[in-house]
N, C-alpha and C. Protein backbone atom coordinates (compact mmCIF):
# COMPACT_ATOMS: atom_id res chain seq x y z
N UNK A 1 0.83 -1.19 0.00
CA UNK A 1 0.00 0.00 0.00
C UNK A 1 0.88 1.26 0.00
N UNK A 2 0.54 2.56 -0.65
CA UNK A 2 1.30 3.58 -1.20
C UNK A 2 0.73 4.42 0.02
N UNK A 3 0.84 5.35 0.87
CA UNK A 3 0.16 6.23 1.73
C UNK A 3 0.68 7.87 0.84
N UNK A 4 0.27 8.79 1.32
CA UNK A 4 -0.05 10.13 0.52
C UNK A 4 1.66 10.76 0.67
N UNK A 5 2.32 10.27 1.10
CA UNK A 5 4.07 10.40 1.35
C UNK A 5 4.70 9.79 -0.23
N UNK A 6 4.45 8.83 -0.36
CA UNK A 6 4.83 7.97 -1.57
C UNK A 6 4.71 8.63 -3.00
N UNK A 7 3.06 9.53 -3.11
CA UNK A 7 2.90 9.51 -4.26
C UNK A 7 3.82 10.79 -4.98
N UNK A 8 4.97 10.06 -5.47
CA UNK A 8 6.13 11.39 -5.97
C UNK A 8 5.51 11.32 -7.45
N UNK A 9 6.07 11.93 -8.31
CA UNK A 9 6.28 12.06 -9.88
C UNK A 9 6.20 11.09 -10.43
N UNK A 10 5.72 10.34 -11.60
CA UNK A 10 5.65 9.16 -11.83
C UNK A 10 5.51 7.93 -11.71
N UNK A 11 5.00 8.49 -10.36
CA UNK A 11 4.70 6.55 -9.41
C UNK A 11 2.54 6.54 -10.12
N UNK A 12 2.76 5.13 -10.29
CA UNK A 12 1.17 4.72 -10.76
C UNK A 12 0.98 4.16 -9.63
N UNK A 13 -0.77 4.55 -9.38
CA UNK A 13 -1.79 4.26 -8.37
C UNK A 13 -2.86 3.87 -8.40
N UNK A 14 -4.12 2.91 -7.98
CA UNK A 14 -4.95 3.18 -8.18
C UNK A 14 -5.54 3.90 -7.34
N UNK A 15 -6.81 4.48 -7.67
CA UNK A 15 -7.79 5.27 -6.95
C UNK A 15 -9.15 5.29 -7.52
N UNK A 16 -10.13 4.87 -6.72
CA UNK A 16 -11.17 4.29 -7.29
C UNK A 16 -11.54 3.59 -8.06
N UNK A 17 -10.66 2.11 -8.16
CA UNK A 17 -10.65 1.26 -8.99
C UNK A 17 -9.72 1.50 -10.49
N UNK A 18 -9.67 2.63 -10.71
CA UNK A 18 -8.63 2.88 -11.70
C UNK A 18 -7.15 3.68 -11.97
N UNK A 19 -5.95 3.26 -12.64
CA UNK A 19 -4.56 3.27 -12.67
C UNK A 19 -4.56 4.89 -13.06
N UNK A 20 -3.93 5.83 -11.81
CA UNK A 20 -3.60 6.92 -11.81
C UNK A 20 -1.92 7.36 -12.07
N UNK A 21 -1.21 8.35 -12.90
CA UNK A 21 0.03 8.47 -12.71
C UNK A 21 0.32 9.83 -12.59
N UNK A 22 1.18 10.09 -11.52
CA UNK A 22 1.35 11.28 -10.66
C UNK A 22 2.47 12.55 -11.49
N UNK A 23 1.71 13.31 -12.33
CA UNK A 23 2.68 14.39 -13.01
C UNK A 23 3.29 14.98 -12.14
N UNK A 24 2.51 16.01 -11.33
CA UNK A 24 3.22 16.87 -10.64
C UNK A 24 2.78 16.36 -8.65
N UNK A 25 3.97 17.00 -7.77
CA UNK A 25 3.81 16.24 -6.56
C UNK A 25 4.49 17.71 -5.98
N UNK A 26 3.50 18.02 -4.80
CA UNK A 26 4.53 19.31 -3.74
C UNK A 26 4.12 18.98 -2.58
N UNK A 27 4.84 18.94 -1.58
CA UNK A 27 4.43 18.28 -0.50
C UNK A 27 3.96 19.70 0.51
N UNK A 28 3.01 19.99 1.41
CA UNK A 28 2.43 21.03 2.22
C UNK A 28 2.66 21.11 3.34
N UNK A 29 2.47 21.91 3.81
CA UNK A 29 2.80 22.05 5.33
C UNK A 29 2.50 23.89 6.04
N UNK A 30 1.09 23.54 6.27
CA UNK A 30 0.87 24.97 6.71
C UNK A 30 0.64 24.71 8.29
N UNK A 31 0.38 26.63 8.97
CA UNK A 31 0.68 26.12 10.04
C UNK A 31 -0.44 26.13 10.95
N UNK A 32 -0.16 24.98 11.80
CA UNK A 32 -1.24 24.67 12.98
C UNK A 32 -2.37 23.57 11.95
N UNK A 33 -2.07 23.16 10.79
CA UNK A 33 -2.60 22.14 9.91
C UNK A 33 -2.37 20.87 9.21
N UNK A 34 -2.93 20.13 9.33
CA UNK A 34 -2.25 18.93 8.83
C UNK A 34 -1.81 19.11 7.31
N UNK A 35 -0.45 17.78 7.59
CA UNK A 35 0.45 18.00 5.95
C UNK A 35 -0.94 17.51 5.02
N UNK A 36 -0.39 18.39 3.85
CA UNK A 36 -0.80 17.50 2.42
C UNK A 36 -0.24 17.47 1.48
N UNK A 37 -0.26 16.46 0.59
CA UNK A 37 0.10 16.29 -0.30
C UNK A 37 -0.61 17.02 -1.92
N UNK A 38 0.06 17.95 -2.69
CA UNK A 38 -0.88 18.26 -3.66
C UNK A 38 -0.38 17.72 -4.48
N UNK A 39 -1.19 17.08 -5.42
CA UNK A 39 -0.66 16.43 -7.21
C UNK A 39 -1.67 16.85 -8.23
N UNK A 40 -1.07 17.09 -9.42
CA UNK A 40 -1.82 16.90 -10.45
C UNK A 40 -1.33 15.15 -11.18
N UNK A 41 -2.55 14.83 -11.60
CA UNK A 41 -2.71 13.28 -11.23
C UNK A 41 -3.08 12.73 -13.08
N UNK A 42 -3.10 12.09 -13.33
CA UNK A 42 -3.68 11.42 -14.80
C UNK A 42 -4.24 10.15 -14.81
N UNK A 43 -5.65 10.23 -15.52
CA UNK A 43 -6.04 8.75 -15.46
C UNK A 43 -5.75 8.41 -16.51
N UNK A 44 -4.85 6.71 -16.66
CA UNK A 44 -4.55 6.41 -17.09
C UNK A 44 -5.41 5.88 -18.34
N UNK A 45 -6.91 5.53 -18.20
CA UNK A 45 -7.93 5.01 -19.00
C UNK A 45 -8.63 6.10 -19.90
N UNK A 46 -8.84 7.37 -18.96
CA UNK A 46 -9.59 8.25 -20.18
C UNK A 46 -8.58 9.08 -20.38
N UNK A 47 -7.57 9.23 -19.64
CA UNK A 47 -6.51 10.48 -20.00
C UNK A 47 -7.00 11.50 -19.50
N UNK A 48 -7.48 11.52 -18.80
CA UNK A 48 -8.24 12.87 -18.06
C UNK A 48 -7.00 13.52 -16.98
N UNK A 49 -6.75 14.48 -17.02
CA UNK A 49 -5.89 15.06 -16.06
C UNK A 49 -6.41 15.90 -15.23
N UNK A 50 -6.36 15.62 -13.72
CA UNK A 50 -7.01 16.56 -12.19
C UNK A 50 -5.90 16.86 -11.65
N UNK A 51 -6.37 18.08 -10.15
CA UNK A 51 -5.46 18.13 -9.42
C UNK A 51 -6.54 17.91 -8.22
N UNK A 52 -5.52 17.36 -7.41
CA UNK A 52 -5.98 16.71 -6.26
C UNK A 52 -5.30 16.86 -4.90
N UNK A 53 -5.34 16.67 -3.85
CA UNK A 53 -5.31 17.21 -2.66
C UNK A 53 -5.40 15.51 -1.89
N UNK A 54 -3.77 15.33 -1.39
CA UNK A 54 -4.13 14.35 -0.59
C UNK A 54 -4.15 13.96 0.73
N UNK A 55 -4.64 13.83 1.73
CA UNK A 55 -4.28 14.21 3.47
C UNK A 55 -3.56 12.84 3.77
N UNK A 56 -3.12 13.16 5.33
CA UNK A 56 -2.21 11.95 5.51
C UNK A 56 -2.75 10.06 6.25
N UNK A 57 -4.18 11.01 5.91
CA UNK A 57 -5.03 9.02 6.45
C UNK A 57 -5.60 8.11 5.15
N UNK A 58 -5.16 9.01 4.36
CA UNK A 58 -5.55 8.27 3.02
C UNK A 58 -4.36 7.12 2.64
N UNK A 59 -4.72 5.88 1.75
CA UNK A 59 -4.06 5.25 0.83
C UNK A 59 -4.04 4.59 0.31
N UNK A 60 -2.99 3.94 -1.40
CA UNK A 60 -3.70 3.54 -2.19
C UNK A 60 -2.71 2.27 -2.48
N UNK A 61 -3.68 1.46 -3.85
CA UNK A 61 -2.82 0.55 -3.62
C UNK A 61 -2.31 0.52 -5.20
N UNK A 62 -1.15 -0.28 -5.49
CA UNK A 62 0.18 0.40 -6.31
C UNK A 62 -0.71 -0.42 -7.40
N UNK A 63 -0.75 0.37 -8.58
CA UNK A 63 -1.33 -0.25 -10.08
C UNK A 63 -0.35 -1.01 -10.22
N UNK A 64 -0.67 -2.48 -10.93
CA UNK A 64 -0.29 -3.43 -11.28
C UNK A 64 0.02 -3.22 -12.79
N UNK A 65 0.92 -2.51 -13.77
CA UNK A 65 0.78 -1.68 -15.46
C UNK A 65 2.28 -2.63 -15.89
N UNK A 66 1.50 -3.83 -16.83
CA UNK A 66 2.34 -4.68 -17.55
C UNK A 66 2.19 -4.38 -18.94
N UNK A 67 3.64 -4.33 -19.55
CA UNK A 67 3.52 -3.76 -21.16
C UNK A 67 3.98 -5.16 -21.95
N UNK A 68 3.62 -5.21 -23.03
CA UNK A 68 4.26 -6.97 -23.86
C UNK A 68 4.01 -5.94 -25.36
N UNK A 69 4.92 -6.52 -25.46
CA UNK A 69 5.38 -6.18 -26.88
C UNK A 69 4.05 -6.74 -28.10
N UNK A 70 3.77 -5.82 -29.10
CA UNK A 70 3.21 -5.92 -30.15
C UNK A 70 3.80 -5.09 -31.54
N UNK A 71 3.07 -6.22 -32.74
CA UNK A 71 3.64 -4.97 -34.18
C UNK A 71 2.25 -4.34 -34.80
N UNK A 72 2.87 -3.12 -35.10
CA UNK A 72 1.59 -2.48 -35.53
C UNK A 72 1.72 -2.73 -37.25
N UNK A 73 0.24 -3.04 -37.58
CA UNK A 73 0.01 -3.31 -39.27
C UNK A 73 -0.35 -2.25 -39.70
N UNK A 74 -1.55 -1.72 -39.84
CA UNK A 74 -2.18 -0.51 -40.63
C UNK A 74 -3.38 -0.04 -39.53
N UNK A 75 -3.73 1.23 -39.99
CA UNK A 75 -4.81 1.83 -39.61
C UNK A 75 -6.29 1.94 -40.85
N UNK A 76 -7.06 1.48 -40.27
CA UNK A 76 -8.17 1.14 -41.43
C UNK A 76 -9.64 1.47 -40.42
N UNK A 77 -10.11 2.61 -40.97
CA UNK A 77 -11.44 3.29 -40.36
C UNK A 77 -11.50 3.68 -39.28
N UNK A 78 -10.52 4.08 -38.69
CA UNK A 78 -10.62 5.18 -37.36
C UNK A 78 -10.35 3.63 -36.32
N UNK A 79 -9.48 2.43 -37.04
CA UNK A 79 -8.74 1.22 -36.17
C UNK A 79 -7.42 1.21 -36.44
N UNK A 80 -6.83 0.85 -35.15
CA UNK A 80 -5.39 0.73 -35.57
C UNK A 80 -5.32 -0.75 -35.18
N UNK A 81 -4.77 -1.59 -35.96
CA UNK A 81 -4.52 -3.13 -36.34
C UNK A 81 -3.01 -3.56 -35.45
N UNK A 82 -2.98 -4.38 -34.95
CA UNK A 82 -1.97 -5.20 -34.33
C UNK A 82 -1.86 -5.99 -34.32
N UNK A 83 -0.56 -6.91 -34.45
CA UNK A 83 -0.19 -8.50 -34.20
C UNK A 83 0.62 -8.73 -33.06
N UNK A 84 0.16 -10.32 -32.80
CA UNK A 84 1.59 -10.70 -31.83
C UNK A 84 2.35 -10.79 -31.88
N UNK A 85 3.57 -10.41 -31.89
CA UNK A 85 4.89 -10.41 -32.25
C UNK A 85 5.35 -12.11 -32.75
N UNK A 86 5.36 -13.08 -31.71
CA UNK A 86 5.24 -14.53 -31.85
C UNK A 86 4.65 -15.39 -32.86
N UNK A 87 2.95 -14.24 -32.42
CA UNK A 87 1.63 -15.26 -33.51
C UNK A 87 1.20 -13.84 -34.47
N UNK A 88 1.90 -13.80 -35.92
CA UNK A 88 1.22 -12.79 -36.42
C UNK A 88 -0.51 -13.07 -37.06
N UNK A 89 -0.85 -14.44 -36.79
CA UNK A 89 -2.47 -14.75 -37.05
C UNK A 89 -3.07 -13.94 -36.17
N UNK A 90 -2.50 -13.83 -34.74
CA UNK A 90 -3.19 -13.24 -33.57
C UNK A 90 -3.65 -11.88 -34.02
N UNK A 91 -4.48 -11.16 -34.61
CA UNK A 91 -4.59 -9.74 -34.63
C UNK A 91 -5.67 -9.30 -33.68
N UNK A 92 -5.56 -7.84 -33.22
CA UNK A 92 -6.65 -7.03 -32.57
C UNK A 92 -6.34 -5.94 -32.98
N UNK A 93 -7.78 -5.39 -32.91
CA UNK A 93 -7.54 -3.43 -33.37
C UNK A 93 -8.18 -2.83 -32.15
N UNK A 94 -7.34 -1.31 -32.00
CA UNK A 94 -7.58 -0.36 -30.70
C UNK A 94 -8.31 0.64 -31.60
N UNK A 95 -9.03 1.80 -31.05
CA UNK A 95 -9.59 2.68 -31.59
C UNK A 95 -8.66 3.77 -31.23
N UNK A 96 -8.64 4.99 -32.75
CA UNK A 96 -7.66 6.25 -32.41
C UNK A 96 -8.01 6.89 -31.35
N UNK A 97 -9.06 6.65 -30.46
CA UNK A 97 -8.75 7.50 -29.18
C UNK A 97 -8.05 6.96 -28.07
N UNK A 98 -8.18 5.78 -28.15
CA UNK A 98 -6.85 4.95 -26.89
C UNK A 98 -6.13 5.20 -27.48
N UNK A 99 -5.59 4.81 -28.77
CA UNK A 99 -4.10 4.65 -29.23
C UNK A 99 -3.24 6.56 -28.97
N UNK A 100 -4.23 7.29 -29.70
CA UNK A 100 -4.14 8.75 -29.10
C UNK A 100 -3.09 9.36 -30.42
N UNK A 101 -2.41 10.55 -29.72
CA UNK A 101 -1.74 11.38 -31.08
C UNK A 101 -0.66 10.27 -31.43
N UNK A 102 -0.15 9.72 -30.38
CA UNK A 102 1.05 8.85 -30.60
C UNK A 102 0.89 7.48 -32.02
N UNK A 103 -0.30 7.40 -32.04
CA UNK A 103 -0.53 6.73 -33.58
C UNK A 103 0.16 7.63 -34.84
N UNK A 104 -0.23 8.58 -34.92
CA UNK A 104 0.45 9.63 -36.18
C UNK A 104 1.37 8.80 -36.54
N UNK A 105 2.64 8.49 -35.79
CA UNK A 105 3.95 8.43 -35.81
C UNK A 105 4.39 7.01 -35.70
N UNK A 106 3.53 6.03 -35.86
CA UNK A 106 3.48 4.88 -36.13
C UNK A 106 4.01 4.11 -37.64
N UNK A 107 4.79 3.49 -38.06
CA UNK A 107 5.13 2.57 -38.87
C UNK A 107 4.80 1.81 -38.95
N UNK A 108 4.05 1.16 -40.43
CA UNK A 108 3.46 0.22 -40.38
C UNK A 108 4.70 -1.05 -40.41
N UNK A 109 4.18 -2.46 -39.40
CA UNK A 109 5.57 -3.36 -39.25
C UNK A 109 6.64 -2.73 -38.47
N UNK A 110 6.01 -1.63 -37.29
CA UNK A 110 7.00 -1.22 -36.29
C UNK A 110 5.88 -1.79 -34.45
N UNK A 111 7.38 -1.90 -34.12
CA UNK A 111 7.19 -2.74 -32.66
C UNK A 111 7.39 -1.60 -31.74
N UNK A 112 5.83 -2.33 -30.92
CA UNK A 112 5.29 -0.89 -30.02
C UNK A 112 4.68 -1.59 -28.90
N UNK A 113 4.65 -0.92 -27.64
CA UNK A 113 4.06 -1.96 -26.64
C UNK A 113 2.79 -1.71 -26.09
N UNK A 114 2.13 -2.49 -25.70
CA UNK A 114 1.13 -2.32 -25.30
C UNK A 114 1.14 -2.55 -24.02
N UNK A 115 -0.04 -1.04 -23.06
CA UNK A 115 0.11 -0.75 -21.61
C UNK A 115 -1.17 -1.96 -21.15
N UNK A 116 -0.99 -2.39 -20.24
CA UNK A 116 -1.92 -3.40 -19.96
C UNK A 116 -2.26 -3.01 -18.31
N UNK A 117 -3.83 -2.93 -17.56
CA UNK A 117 -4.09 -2.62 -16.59
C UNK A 117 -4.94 -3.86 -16.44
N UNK A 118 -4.51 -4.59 -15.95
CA UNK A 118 -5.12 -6.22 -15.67
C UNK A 118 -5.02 -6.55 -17.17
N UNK A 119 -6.23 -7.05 -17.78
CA UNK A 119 -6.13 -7.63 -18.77
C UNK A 119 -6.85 -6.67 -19.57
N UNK A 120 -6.90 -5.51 -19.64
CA UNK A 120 -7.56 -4.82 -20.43
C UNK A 120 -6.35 -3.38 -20.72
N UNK A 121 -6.10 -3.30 -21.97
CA UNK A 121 -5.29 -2.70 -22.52
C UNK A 121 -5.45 -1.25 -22.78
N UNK A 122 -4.88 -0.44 -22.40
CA UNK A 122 -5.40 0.99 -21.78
C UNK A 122 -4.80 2.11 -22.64
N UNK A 123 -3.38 1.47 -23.15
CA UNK A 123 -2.97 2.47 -24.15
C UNK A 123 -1.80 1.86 -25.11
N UNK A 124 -0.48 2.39 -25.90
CA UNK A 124 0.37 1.90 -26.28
C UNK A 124 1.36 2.98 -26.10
N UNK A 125 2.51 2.44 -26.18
CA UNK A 125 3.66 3.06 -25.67
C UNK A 125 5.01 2.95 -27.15
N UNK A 126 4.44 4.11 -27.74
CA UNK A 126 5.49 4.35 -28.86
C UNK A 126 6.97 4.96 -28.59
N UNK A 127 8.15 4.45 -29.40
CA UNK A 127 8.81 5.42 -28.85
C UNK A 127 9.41 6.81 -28.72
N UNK A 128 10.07 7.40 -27.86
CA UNK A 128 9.47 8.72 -27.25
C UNK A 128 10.27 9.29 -29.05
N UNK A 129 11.05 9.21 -29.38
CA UNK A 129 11.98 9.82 -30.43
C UNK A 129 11.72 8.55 -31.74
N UNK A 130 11.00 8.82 -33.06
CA UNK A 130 10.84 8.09 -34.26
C UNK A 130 11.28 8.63 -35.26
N UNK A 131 12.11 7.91 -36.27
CA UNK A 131 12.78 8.78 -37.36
C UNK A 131 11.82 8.47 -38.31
N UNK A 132 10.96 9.65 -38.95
CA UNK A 132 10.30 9.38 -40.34
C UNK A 132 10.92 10.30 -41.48
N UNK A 133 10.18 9.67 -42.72
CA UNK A 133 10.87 10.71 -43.81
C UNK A 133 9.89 11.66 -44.12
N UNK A 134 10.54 13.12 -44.49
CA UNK A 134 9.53 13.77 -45.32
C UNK A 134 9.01 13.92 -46.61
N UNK A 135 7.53 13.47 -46.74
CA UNK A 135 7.11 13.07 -47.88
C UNK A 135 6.45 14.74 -48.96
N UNK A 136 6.65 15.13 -48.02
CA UNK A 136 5.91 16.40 -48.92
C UNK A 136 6.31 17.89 -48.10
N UNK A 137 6.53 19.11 -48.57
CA UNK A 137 6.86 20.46 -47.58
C UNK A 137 7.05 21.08 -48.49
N UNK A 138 6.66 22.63 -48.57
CA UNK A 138 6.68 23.88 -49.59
C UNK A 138 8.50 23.93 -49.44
N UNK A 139 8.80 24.56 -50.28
CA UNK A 139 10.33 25.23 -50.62
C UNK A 139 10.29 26.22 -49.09
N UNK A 140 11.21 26.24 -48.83
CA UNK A 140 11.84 27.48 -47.64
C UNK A 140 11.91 28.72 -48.14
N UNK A 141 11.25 29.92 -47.90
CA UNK A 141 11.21 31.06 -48.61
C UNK A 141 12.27 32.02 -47.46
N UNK A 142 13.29 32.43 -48.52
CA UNK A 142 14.36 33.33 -47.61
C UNK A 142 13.68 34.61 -47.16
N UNK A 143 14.01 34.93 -45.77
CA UNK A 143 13.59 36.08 -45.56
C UNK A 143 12.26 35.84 -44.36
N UNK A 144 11.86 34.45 -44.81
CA UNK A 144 10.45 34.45 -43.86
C UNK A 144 10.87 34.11 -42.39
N UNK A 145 11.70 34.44 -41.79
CA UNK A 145 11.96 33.80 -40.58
C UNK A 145 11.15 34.62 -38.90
N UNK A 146 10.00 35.37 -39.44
CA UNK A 146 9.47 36.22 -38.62
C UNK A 146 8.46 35.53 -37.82
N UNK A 147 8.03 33.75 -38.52
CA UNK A 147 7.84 32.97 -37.11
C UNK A 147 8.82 32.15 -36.70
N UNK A 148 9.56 32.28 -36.83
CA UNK A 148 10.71 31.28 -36.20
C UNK A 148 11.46 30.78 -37.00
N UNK A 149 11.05 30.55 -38.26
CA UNK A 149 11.45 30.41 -39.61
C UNK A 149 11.18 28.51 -39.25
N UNK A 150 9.31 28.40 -39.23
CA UNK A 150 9.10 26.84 -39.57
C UNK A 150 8.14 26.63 -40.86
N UNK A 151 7.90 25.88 -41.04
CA UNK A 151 6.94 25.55 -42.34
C UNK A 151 6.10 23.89 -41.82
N UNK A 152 5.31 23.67 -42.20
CA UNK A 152 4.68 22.39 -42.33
C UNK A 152 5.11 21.52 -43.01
N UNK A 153 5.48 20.03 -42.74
CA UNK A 153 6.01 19.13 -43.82
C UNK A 153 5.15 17.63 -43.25
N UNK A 154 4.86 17.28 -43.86
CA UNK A 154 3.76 15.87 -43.87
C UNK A 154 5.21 14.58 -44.14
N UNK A 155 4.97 14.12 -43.31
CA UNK A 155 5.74 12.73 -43.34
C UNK A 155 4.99 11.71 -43.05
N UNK A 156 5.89 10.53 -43.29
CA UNK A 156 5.32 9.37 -44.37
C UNK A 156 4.16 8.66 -43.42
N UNK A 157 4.07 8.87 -42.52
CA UNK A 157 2.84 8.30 -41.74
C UNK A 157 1.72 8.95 -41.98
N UNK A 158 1.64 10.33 -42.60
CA UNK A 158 0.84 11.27 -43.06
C UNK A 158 0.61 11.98 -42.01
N UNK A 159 0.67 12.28 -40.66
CA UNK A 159 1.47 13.00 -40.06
C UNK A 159 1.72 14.89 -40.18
N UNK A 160 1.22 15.53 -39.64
CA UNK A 160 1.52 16.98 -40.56
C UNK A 160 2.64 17.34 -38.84
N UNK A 161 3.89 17.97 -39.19
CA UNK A 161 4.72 18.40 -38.20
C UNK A 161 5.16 20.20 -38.71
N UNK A 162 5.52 20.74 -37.79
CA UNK A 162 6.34 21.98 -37.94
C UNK A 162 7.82 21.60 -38.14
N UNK A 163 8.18 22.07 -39.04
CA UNK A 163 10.00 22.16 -39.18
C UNK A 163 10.39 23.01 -39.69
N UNK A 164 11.87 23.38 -39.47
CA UNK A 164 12.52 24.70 -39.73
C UNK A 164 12.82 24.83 -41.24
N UNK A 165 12.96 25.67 -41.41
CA UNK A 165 12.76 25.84 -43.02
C UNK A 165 13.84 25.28 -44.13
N UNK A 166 15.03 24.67 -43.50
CA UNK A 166 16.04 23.96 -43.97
C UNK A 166 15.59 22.80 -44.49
N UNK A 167 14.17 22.26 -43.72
CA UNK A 167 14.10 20.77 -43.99
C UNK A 167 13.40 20.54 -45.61
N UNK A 168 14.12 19.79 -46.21
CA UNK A 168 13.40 19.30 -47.82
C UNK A 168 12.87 18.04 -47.76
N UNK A 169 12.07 18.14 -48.76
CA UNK A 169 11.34 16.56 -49.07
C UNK A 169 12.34 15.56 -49.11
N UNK A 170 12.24 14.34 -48.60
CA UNK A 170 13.13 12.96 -48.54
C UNK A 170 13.91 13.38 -47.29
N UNK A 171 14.11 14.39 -46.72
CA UNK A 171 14.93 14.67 -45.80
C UNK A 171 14.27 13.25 -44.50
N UNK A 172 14.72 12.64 -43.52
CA UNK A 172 14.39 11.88 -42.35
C UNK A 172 14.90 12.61 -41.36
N UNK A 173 13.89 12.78 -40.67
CA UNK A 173 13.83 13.51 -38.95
C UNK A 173 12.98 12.80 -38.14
N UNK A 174 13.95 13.49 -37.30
CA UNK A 174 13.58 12.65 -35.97
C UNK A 174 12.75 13.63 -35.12
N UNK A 175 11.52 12.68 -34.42
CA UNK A 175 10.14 13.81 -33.82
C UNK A 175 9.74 12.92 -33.00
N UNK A 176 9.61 13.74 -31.86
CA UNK A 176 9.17 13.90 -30.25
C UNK A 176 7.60 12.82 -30.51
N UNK A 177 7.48 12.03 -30.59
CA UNK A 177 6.11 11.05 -30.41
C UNK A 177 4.96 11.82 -29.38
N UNK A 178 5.35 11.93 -28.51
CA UNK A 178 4.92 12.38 -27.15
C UNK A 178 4.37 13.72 -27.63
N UNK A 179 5.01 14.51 -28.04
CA UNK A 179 4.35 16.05 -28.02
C UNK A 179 4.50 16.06 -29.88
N UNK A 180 4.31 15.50 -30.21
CA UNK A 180 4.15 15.80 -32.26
C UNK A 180 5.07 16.86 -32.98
N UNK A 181 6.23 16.64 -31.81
CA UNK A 181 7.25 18.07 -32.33
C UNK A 181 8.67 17.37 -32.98
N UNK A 182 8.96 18.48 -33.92
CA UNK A 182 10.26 17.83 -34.68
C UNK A 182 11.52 18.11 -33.53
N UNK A 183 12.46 17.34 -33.93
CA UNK A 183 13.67 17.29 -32.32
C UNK A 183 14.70 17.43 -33.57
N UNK A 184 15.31 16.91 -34.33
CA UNK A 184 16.43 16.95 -35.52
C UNK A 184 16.22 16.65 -37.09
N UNK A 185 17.33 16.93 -37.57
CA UNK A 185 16.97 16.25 -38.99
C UNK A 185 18.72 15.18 -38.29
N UNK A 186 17.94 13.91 -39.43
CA UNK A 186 18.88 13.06 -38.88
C UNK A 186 20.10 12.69 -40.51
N UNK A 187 18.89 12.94 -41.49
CA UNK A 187 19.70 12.54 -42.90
C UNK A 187 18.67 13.21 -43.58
N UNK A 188 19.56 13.66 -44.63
CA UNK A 188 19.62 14.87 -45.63
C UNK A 188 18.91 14.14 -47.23
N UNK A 189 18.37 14.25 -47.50
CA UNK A 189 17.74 13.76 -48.85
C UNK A 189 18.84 13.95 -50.48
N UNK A 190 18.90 12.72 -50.99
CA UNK A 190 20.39 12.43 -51.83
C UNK A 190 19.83 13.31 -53.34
């Protein structure tokens, strides 16, 4: 059992039957009052993010969050398709709102894991940095650098990202999964 001391940054919990994970954690202490704990908290099932207030007679007990490896096939009608790595007969499809933005950036025949909260599968876990290519982006116009100097470029997952105006079609960069942001160019288009 986790008591309201425990719950730091990244520790998973449940709370009311479902797997919570702890973004932010400050511990309290006012005076002539009992400690608390404040967090902003995430449920792990709808993605809903609270902040919450925890006193010191409360506590919870530690989510049980097992990941097993899967390959992702295609996305077909608002499904994203998976196999077992082992048994590729085995398929199941998640819907784009579990799978979430982190689908964009998916390869089809790329190995991705799946978050598991008992036996019911809650999300997938891409990784945080994916190199795709760029399949399409306007020319870089000199002179425009008065937003930062980015442009839009659609890569091969179809995918629409911001990048700096250096980047050309065929170019491969590497982008933040997690937040849909470009991080480098990794190779230069021949």
């Amino acid at each position: 059992m986790l008591n309201y001391n425990d719950l730091k940054k990244g520790v998973i919990f449940v709370l009311e039957g479902e797997p919570y994970e702890v973004l932010e954690y400050a511990f309290l202490r006012m005076q002539q009052r009992k400690p608390v704990t404040k967090t902003k908290i995430k449920n792990l099932i709808s993605g809903k993010i609270v902040e919450r207030n925890f006193h010191q007679n409360e506590s919870f007990g530690e989510a049980e969050i097992e990941k097993e490896p899967a390959k992702y096939i295609y996305l077909n009608r608002g499904e994203y398709w998976f196999s077992d790595p082992k048994n590729p007969a085995k398929r199941f499809a998640l819907s784009e709102e579990l799978v979430g933005i982190k689908g964009q950036f998916m390869k089809p025949n790329s190995e991705v894991l799946m978050v598991k909260f008992g036996e019911k599968i809650i999300g997938v876990d891409v990784p945080i940095k994916v190199e795709l290519k760029v399949t399409s982006t306007p020319p870089g116009e000199r002179g425009n650098t008065a937003q930062g100097g980015t442009k839009s470029a659609t890569v091969e997952t179809g995918a629409v990202v911001q990048v700096p105006l250096f980047v050309n079609e065929g170019d491969v960069v590497r982008i933040n999964s997690e937040l849909g942001t470009y991080v480098e160019r990794v190779e230069k288009a021949k």
